[in-house]
C-alpha atoms as a PDB file:
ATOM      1  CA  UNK A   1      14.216 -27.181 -41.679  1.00  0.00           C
ATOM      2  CA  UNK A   2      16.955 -29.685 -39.864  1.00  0.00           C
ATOM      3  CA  UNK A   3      13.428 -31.546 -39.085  1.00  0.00           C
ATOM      4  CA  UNK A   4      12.740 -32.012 -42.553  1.00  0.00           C
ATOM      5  CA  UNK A   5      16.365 -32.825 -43.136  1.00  0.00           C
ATOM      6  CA  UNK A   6      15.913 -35.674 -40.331  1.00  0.00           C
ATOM      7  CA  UNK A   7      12.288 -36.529 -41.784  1.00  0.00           C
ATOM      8  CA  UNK A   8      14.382 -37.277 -45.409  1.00  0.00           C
ATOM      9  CA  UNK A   9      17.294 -38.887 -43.886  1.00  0.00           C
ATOM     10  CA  UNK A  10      14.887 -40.935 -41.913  1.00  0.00           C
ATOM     11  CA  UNK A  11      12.822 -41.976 -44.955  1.00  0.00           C
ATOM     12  CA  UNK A  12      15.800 -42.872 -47.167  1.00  0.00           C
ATOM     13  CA  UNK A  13      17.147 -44.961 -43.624  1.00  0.00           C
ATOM     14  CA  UNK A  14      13.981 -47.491 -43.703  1.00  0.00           C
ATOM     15  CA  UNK A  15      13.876 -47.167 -47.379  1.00  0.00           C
ATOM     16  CA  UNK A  16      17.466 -48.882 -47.502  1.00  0.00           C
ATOM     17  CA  UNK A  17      16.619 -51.024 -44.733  1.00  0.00           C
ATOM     18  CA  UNK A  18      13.740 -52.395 -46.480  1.00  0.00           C
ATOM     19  CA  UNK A  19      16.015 -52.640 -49.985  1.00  0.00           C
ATOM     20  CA  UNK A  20      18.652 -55.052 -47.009  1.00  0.00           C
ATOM     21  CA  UNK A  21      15.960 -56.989 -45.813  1.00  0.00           C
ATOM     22  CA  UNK A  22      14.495 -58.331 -48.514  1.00  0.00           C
ATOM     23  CA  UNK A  23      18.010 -58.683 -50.533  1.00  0.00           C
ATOM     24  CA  UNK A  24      19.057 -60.440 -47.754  1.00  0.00           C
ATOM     25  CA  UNK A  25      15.713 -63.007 -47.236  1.00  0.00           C
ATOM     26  CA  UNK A  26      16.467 -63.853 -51.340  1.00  0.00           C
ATOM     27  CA  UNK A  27      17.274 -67.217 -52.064  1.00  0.00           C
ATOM     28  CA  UNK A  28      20.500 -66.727 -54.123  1.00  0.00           C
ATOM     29  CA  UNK A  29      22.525 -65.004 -51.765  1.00  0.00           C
ATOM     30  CA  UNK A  30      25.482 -66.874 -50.028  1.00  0.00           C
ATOM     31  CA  UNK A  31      26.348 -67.308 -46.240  1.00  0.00           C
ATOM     32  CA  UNK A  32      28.820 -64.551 -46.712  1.00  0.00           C
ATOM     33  CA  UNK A  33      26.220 -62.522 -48.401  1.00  0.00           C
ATOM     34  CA  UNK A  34      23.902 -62.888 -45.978  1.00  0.00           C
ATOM     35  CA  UNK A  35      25.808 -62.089 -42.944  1.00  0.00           C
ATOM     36  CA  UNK A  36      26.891 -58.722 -44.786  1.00  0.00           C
ATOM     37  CA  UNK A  37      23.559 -57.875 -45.522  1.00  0.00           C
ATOM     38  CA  UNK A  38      22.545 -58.500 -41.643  1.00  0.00           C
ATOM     39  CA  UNK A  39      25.357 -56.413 -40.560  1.00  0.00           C
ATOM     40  CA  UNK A  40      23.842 -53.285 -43.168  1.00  0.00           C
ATOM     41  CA  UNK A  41      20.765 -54.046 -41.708  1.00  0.00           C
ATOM     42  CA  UNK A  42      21.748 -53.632 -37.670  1.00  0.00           C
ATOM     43  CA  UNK A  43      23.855 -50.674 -38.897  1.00  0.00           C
ATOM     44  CA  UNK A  44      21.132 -49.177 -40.649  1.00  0.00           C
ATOM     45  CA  UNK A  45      18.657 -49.575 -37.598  1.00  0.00           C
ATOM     46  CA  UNK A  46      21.085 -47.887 -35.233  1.00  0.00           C
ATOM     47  CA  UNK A  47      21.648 -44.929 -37.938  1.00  0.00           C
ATOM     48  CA  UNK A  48      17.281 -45.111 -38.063  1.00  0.00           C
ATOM     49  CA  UNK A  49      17.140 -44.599 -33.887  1.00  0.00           C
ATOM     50  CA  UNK A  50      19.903 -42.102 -34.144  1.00  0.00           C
ATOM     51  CA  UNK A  51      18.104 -40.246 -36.607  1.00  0.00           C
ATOM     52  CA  UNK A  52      14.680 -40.859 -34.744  1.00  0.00           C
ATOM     53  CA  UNK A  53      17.300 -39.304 -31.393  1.00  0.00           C
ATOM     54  CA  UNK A  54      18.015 -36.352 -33.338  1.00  0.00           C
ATOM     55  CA  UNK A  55      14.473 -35.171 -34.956  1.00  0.00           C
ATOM     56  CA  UNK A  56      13.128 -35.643 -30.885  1.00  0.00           C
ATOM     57  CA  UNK A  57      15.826 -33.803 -29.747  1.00  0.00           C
ATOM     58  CA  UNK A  58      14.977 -31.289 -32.495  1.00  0.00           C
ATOM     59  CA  UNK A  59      11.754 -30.955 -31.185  1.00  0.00           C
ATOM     60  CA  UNK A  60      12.316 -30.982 -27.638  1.00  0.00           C
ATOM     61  CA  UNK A  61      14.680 -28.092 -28.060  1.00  0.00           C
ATOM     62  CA  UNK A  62      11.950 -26.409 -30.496  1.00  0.00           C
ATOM     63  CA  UNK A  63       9.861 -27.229 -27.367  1.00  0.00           C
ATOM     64  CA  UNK A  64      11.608 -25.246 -24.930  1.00  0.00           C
ATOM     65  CA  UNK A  65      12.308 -22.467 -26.809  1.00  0.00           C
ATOM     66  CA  UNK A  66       8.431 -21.756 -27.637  1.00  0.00           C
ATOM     67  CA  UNK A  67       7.966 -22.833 -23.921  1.00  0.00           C
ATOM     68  CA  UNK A  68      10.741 -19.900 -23.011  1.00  0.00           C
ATOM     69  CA  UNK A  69       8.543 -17.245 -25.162  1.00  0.00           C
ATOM     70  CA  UNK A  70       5.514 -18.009 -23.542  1.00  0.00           C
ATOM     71  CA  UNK A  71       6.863 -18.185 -20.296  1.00  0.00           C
ATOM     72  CA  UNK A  72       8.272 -14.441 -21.261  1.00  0.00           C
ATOM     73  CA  UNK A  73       4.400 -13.821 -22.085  1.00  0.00           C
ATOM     74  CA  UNK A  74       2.698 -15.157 -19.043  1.00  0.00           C
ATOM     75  CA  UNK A  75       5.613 -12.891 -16.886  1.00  0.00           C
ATOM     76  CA  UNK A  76       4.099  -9.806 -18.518  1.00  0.00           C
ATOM     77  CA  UNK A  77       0.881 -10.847 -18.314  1.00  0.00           C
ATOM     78  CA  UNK A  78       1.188 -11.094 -14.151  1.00  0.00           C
ATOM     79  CA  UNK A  79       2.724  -8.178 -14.353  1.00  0.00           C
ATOM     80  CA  UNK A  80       0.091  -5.947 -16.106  1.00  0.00           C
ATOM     81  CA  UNK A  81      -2.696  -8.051 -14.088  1.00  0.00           C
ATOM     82  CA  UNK A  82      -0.755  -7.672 -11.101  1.00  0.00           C
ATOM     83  CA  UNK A  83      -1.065  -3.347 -11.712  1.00  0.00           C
ATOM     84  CA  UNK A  84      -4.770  -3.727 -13.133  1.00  0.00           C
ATOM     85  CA  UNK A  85      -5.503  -5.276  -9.527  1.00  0.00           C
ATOM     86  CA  UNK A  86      -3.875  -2.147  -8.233  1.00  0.00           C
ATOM     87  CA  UNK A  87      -6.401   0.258 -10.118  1.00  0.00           C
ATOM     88  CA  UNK A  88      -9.372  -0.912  -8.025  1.00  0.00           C
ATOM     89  CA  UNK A  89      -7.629  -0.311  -4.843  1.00  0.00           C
ATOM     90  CA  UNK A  90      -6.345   3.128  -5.823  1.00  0.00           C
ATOM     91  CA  UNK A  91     -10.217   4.235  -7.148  1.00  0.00           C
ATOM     92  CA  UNK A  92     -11.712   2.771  -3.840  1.00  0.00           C
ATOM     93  CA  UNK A  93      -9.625   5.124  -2.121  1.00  0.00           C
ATOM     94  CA  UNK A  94     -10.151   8.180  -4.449  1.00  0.00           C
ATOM     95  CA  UNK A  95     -13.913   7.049  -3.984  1.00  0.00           C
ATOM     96  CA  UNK A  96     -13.736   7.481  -0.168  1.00  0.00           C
ATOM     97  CA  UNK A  97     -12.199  10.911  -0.407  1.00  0.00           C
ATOM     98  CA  UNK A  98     -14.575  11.812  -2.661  1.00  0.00           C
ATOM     99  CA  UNK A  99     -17.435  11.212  -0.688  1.00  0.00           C
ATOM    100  CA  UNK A 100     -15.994  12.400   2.260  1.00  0.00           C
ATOM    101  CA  UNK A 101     -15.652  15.767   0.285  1.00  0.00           C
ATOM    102  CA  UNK A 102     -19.366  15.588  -0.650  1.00  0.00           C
ATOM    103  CA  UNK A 103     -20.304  15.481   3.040  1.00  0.00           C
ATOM    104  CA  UNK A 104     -18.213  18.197   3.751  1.00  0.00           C
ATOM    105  CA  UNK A 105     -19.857  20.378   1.062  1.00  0.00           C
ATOM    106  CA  UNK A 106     -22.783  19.067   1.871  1.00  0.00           C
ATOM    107  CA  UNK A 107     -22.434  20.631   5.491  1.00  0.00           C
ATOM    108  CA  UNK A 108     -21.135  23.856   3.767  1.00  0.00           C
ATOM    109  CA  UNK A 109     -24.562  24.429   1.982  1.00  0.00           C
ATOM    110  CA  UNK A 110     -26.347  23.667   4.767  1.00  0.00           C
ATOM    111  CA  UNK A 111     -24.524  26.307   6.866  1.00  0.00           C
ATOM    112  CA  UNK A 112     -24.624  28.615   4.036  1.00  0.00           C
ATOM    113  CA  UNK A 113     -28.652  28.235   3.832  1.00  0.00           C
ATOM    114  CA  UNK A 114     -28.757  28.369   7.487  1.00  0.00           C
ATOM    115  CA  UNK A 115     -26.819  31.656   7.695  1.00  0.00           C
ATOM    116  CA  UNK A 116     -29.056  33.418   4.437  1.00  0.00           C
ATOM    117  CA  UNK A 117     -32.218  32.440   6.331  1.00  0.00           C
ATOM    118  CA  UNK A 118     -30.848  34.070   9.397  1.00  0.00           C
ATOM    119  CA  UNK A 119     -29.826  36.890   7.833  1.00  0.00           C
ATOM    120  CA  UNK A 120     -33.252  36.987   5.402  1.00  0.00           C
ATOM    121  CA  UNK A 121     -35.208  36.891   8.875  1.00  0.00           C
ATOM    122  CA  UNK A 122     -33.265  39.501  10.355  1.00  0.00           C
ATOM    123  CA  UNK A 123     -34.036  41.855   7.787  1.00  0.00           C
ATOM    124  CA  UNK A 124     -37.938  40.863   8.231  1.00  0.00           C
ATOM    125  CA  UNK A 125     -38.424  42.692  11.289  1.00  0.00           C
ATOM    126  CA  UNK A 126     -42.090  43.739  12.264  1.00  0.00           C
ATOM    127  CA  UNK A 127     -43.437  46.828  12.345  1.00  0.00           C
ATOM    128  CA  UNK A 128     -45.159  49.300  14.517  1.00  0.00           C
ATOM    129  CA  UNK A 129     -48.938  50.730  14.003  1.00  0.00           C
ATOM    130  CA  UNK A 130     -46.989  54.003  13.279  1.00  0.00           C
ATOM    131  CA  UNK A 131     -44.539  52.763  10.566  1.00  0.00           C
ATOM    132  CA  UNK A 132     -47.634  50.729   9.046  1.00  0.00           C
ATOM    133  CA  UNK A 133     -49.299  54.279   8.910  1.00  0.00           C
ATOM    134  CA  UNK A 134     -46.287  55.757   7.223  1.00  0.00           C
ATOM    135  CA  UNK A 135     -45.994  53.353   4.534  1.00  0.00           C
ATOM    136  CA  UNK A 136     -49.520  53.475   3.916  1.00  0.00           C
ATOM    137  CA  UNK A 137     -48.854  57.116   3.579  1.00  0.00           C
ATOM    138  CA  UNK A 138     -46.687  56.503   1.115  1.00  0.00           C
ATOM    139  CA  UNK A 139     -48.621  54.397  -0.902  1.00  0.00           C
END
């Protein structure tokens, strides 16, 4: 809003100097005239850079503020990145574990097999001539 103020303040500025100018190029004005009319015109270019001054300032300060927000953004941003990059490191390691866990299982069911088959084989003992006669008693 003060930039638009500027903007109109600005416009009216050359407007008037424009007005000064050619007032003071016309033919019927006096010496006296004349130098007034130069005078209005350096005073009016000084208030015209002033006014240009002011509207830059305007937006430099404009500027810096949107330049302090997105600074305030990009800090955030590093800072979630910065824990994303921590995610991979952290499921590399649960990764490890977990596969060391499958190995020892792994071992565990082989052992486990191992011992039924011993046990299984144990319990398949053979048989004498006489306990093959028996069972084929029994039959």
């Amino acid at each position: 809003m003060k930039n638009e103020e500027n903007c109109l303040r600005l416009e009216e500025i050359r407007t008037a100097l424009a007005e000064a100018d050619a007032e003071r190029l016309s033919a019927g004005v006096s010496a006296q005239e004349r130098e007034l009319m130069e005078e209005a015109c350096v005073t009016l270019r000084e208030a015209e850079r002033r006014a240009i001054v002011n509207a830059e300032t305007g937006l430099v300060e404009r500027f810096r503020e949107s330049a302090g927000s997105v600074n305030l953004q990009a800090k955030k941003i590093r800072t979630l990145v910065t824990k994303m990059n921590r995610i991979p490191k952290g499921l590399d390691a649960t990764e490890r574990v977990i596969k060391e866990c499958v190995k020892v299982l792994r071992a565990i069911a082989l052992w486990c097999t191992m011992l039924f088959l011993l046990v299984f084989m144990g319990s398949c003992a053979s048989m004498s001539k006489a306990q093959l006669k028996r069972v084929g008693a029994l039959v």
